[in-house]
PDB file of N, CA and C in Angstrom:
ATOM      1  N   UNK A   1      37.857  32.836  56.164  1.00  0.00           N
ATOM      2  CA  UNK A   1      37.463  31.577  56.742  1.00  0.00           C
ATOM      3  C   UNK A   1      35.987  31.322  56.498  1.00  0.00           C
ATOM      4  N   UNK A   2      35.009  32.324  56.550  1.00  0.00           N
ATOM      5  CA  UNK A   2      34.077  32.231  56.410  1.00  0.00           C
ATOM      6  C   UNK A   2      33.566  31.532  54.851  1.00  0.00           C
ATOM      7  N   UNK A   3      34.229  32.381  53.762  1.00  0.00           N
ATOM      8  CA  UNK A   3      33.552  31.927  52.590  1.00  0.00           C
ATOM      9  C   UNK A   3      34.331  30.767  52.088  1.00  0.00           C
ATOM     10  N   UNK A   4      35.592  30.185  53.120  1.00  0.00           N
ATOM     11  CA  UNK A   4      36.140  28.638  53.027  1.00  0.00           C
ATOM     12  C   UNK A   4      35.222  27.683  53.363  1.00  0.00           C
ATOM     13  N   UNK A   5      34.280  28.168  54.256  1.00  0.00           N
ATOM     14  CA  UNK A   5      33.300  27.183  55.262  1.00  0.00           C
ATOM     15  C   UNK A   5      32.480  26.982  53.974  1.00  0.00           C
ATOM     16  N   UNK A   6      31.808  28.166  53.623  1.00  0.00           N
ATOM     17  CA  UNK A   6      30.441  28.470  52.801  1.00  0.00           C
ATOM     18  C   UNK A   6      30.667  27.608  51.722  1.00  0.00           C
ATOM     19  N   UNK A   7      32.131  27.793  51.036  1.00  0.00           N
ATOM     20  CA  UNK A   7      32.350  26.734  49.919  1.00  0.00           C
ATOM     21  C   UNK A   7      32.184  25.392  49.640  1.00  0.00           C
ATOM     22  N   UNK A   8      32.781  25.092  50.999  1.00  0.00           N
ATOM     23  CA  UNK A   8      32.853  23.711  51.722  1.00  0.00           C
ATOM     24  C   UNK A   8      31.148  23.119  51.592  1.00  0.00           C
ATOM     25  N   UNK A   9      30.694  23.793  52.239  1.00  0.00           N
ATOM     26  CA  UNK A   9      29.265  23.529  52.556  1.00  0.00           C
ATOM     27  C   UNK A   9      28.293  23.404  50.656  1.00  0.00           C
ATOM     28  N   UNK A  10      28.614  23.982  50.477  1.00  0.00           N
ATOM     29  CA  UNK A  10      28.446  23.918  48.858  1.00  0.00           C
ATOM     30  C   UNK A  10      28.972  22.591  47.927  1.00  0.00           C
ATOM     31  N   UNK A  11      30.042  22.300  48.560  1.00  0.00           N
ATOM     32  CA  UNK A  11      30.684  21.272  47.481  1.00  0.00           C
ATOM     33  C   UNK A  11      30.388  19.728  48.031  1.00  0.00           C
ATOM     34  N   UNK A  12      29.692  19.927  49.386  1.00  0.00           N
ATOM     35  CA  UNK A  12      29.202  19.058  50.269  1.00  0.00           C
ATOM     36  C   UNK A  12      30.667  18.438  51.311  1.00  0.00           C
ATOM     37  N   UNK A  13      31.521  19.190  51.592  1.00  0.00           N
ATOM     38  CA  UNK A  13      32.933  18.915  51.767  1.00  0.00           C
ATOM     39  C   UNK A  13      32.723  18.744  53.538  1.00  0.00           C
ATOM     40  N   UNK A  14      32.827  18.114  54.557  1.00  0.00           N
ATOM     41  CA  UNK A  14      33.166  17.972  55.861  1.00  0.00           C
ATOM     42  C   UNK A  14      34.025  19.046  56.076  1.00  0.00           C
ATOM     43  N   UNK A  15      34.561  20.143  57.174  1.00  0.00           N
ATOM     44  CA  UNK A  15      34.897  21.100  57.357  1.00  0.00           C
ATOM     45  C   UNK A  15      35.599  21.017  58.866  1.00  0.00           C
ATOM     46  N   UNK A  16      36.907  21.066  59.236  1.00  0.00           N
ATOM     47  CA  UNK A  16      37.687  21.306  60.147  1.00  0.00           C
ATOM     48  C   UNK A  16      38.446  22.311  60.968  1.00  0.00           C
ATOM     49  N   UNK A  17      38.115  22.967  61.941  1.00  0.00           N
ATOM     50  CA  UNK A  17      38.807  23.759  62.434  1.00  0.00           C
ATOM     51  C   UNK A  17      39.854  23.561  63.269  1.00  0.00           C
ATOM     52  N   UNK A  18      40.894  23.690  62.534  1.00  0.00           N
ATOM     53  CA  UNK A  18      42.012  23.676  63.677  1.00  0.00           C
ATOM     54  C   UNK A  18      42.256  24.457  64.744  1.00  0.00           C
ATOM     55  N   UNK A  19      43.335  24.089  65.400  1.00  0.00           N
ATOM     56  CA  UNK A  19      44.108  25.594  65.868  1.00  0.00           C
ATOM     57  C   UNK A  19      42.820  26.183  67.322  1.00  0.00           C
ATOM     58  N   UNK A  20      41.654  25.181  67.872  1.00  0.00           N
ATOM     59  CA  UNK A  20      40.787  25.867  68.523  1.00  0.00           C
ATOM     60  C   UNK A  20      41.766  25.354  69.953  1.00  0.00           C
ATOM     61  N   UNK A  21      41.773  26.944  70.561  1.00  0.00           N
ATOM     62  CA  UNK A  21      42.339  26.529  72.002  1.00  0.00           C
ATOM     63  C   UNK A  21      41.850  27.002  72.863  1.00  0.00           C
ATOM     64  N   UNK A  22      40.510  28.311  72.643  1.00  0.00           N
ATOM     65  CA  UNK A  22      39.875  28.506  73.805  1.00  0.00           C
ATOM     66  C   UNK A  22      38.167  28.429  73.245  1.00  0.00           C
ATOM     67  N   UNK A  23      37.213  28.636  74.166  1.00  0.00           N
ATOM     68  CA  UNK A  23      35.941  28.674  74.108  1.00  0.00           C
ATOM     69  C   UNK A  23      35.630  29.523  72.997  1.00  0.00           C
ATOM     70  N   UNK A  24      36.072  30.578  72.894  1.00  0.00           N
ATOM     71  CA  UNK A  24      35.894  31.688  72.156  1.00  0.00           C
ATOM     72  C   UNK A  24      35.939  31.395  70.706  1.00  0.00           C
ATOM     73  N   UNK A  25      37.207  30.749  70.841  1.00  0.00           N
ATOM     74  CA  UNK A  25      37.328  29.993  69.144  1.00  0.00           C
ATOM     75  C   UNK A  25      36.431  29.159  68.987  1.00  0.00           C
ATOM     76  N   UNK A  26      36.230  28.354  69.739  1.00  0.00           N
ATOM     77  CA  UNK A  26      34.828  27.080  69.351  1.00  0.00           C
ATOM     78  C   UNK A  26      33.875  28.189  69.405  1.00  0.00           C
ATOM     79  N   UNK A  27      33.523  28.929  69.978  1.00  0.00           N
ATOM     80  CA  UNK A  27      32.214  29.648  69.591  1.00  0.00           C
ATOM     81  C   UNK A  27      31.731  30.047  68.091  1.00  0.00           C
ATOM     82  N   UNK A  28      33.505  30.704  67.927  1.00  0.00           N
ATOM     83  CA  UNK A  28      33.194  31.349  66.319  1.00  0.00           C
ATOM     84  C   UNK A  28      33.241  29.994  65.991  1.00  0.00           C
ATOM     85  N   UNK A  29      34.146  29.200  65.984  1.00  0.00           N
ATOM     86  CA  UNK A  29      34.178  28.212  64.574  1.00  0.00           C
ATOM     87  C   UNK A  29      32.840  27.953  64.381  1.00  0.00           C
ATOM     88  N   UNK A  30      32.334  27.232  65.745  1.00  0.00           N
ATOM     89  CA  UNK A  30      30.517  27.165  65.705  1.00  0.00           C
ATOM     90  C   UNK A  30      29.332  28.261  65.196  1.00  0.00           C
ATOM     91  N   UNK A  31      29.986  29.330  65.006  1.00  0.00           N
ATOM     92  CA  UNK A  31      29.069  30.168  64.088  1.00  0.00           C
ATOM     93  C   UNK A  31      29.395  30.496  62.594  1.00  0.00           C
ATOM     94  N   UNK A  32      30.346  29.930  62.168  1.00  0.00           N
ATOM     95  CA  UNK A  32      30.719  29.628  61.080  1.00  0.00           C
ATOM     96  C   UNK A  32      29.724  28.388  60.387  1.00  0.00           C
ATOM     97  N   UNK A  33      29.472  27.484  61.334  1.00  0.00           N
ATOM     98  CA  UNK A  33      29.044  26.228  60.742  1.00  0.00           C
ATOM     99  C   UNK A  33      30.009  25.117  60.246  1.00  0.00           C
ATOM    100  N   UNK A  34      31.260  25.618  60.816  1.00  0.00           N
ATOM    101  CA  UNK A  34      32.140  24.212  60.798  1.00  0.00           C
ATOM    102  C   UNK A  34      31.622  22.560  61.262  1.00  0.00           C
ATOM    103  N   UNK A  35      32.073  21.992  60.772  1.00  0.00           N
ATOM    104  CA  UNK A  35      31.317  20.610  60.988  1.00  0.00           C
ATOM    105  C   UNK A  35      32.137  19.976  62.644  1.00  0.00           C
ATOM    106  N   UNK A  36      34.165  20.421  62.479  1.00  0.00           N
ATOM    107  CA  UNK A  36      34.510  19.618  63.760  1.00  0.00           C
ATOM    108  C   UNK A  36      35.072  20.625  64.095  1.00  0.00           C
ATOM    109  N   UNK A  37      35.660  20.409  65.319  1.00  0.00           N
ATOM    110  CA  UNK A  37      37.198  21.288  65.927  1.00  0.00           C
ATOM    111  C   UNK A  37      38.384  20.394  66.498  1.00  0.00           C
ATOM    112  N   UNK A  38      39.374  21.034  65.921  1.00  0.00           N
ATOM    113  CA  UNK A  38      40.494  20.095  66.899  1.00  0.00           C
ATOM    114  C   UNK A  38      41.037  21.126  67.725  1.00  0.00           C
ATOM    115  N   UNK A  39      41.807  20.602  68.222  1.00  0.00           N
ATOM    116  CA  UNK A  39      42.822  21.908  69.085  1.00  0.00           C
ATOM    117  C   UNK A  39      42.854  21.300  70.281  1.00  0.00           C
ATOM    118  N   UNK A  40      43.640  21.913  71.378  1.00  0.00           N
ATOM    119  CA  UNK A  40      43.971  21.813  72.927  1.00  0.00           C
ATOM    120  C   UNK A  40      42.583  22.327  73.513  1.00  0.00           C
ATOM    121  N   UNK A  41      41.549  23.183  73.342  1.00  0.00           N
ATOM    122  CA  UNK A  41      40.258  23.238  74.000  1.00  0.00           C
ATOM    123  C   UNK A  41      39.817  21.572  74.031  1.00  0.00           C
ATOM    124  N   UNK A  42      40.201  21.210  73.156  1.00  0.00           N
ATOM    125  CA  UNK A  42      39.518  19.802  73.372  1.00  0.00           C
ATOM    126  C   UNK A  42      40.212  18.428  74.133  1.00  0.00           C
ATOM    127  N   UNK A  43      42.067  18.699  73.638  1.00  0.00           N
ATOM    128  CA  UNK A  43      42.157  17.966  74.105  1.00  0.00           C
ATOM    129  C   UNK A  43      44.141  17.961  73.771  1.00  0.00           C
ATOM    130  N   UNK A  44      44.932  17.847  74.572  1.00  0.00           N
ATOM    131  CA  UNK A  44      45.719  17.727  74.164  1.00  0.00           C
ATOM    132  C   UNK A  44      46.193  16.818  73.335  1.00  0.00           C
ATOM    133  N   UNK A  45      48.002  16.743  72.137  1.00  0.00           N
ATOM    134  CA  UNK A  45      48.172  15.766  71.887  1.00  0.00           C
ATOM    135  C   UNK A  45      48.399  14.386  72.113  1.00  0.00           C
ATOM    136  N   UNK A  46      48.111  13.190  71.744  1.00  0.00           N
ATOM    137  CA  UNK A  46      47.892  11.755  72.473  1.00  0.00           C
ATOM    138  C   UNK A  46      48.681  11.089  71.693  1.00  0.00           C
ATOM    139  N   UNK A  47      49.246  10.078  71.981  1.00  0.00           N
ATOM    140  CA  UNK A  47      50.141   9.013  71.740  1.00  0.00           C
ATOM    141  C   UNK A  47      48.616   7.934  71.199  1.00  0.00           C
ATOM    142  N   UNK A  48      48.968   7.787  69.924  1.00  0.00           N
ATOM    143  CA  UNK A  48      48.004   6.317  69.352  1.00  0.00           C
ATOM    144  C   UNK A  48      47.541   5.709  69.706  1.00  0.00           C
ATOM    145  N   UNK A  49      47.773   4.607  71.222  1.00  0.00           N
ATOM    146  CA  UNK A  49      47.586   4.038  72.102  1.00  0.00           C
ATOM    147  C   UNK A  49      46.920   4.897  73.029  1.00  0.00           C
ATOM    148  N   UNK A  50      46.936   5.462  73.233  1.00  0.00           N
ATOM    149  CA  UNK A  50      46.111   6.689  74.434  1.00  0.00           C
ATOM    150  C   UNK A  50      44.819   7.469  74.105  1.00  0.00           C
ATOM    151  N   UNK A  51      45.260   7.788  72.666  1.00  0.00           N
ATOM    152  CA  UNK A  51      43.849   7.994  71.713  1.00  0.00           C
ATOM    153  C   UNK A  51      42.870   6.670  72.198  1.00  0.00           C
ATOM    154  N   UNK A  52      43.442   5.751  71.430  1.00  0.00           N
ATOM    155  CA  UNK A  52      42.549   4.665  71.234  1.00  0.00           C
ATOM    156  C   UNK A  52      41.712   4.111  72.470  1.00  0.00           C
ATOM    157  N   UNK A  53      42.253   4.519  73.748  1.00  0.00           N
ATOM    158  CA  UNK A  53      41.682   4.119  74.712  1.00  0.00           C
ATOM    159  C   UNK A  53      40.908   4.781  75.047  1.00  0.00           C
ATOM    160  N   UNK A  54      41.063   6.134  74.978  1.00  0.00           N
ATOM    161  CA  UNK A  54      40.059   7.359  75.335  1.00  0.00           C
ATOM    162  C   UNK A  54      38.782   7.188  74.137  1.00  0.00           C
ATOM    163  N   UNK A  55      39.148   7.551  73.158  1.00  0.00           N
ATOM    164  CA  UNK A  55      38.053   7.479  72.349  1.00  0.00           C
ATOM    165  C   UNK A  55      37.479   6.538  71.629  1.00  0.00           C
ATOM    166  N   UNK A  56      37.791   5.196  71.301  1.00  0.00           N
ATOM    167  CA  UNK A  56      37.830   4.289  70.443  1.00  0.00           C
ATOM    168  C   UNK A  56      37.505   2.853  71.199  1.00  0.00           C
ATOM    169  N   UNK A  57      36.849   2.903  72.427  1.00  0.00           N
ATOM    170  CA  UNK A  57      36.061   2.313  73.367  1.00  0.00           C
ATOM    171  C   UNK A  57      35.360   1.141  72.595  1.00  0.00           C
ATOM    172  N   UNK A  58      35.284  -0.235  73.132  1.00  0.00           N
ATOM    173  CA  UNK A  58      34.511  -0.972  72.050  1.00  0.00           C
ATOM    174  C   UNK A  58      35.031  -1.275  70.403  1.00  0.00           C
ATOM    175  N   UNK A  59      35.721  -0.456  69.783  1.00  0.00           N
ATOM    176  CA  UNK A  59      36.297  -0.924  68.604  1.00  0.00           C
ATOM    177  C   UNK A  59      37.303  -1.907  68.426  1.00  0.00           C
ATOM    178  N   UNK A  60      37.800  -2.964  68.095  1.00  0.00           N
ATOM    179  CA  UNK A  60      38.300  -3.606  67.810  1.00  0.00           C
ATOM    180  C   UNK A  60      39.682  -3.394  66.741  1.00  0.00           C
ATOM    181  N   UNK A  61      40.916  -3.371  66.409  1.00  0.00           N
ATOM    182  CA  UNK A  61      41.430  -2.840  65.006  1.00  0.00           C
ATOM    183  C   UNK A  61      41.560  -4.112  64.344  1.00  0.00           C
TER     184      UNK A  61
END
């Protein structure tokens, strides 16, 4: 994972960690130098409409 990141970071590529479900994982991913995280630490799955309300505040589609 590490020299996936390093590559990434090289090719100028944005970098995703999935799969983060506790602190621990966001810690490492964050010492990796991953750019995001997804996972249930953050947030469970959302229905399109439920996304959009939570995060997408002010946008218009």
């Amino acid at each position: 994972m590490e020299q996936i990141v390093e590559l990434s970071k090289r090719l100028r590529i944005s970098t995703v960690a999935e799969g983060v479900e506790f602190a621990e994982h966001e810690a490492y991913v964050r010492t990796l130098g991953c750019d995001f995280g997804q996972g249930y630490y953050y947030s469970r799955p959302l229905e399109a409409e439920e996304f959009n309300k939570k995060y997408m505040r002010g946008r218009e589609e």
